[in-house]
C-alpha atoms as a PDB file:
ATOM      1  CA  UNK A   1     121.192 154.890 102.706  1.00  0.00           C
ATOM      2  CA  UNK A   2     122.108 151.649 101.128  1.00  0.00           C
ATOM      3  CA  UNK A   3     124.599 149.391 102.585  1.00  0.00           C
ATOM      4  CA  UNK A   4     126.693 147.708  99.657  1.00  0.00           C
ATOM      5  CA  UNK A   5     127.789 144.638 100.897  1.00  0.00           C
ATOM      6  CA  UNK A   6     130.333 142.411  99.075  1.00  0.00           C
ATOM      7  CA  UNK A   7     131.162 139.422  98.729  1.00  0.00           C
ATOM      8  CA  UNK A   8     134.304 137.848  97.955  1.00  0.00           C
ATOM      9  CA  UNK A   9     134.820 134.910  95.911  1.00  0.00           C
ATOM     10  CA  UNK A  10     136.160 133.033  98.325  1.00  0.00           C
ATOM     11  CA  UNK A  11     133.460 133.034 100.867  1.00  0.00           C
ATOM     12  CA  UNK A  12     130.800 132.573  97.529  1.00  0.00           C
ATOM     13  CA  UNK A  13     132.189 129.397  96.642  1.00  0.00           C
ATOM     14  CA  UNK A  14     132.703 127.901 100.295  1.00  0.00           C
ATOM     15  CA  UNK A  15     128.772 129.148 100.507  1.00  0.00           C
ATOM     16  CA  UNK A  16     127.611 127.224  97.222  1.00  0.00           C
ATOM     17  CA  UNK A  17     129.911 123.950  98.444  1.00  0.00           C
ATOM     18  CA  UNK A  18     128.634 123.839 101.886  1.00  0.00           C
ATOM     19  CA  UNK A  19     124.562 124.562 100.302  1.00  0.00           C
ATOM     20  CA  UNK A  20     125.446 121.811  98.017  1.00  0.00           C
ATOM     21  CA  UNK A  21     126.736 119.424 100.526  1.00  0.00           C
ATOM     22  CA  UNK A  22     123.708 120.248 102.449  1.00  0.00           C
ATOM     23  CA  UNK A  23     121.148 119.471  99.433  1.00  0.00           C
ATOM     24  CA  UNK A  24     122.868 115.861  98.509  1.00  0.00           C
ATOM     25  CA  UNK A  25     123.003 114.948 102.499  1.00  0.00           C
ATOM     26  CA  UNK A  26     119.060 115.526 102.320  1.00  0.00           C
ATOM     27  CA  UNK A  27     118.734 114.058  99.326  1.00  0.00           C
ATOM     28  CA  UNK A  28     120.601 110.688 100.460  1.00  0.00           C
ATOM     29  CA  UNK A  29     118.394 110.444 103.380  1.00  0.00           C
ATOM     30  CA  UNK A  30     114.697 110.051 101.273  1.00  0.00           C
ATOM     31  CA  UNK A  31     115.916 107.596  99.366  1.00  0.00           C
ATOM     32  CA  UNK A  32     117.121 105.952 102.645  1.00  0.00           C
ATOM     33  CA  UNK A  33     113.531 106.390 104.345  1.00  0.00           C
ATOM     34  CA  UNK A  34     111.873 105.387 101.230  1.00  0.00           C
ATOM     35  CA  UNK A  35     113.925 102.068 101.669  1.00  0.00           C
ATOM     36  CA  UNK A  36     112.311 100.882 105.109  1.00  0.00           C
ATOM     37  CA  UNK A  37     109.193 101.162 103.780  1.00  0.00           C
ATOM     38  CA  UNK A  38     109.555  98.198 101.136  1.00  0.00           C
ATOM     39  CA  UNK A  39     108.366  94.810 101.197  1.00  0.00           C
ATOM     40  CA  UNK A  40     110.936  91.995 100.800  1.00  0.00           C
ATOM     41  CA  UNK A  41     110.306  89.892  98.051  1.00  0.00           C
ATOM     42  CA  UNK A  42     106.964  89.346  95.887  1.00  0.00           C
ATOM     43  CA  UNK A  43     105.110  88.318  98.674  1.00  0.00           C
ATOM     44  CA  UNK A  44     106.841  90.211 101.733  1.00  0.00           C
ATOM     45  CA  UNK A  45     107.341  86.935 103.899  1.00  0.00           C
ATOM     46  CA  UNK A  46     111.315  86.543 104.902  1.00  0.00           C
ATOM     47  CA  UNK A  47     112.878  83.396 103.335  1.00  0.00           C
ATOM     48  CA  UNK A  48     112.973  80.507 106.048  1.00  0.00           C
ATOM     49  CA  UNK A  49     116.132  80.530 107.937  1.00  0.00           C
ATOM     50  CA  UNK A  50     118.462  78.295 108.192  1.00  0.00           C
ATOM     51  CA  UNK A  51     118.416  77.267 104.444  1.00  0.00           C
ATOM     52  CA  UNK A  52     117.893  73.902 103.189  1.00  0.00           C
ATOM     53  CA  UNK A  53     120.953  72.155 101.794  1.00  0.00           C
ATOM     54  CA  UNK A  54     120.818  71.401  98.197  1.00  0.00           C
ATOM     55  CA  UNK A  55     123.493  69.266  96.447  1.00  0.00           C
ATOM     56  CA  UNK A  56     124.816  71.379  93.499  1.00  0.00           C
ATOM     57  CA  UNK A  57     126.194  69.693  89.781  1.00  0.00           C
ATOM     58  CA  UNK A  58     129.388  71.494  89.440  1.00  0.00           C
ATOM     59  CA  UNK A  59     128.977  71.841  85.429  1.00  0.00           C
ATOM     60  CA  UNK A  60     125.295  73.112  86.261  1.00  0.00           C
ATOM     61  CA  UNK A  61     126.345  75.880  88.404  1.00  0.00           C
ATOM     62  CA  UNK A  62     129.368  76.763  86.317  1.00  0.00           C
ATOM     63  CA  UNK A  63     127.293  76.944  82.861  1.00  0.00           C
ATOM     64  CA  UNK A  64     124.996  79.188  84.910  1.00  0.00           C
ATOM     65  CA  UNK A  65     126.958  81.165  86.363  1.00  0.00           C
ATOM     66  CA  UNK A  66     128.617  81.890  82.600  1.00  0.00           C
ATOM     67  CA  UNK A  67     125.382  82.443  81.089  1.00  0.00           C
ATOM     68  CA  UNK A  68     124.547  84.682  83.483  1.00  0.00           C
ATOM     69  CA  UNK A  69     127.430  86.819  83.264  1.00  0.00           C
ATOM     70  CA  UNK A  70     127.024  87.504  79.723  1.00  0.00           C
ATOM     71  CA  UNK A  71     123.262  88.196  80.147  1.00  0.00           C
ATOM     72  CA  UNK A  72     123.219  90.860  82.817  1.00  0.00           C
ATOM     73  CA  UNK A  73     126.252  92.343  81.270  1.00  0.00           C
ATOM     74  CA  UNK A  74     128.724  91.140  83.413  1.00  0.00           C
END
């Protein structure tokens, strides 16, 4: 004999949320992994710490900072 099981809606959507859930909670955590592995920068040295001081031109930095902006798309 064959048992016909059924399923309601209910309990078919709460399934498919909680398998989806499941599937972006995996997927979140390779891309996280994949992260540690990386080298910083083009060589993979840290910067030295603590930073040098450098004197900044006000008009410099603003005109940069502006130029930027509307480069990168803000």
């Amino acid at each position: 004999m064959s048992d016909n099981k059924q399923i309601s809606r209910k309990s078919f959507i709460k399934g498919m949320g909680t398998s989806l859930a499941g599937v972006a909670v995996a997927g979140t955590f390779g891309g996280l992994l994949s992260g540690c592995t990386a080298q910083t920068g083009a060589s993979g040295d840290a910067a030295p710490y603590p930073f040098k001081y450098k004197k900044l031109d006000p008009a410099k930095a603003e005109k940069r900072g502006y130029d930027t902006y509307f480069e990168k798309g803000g």
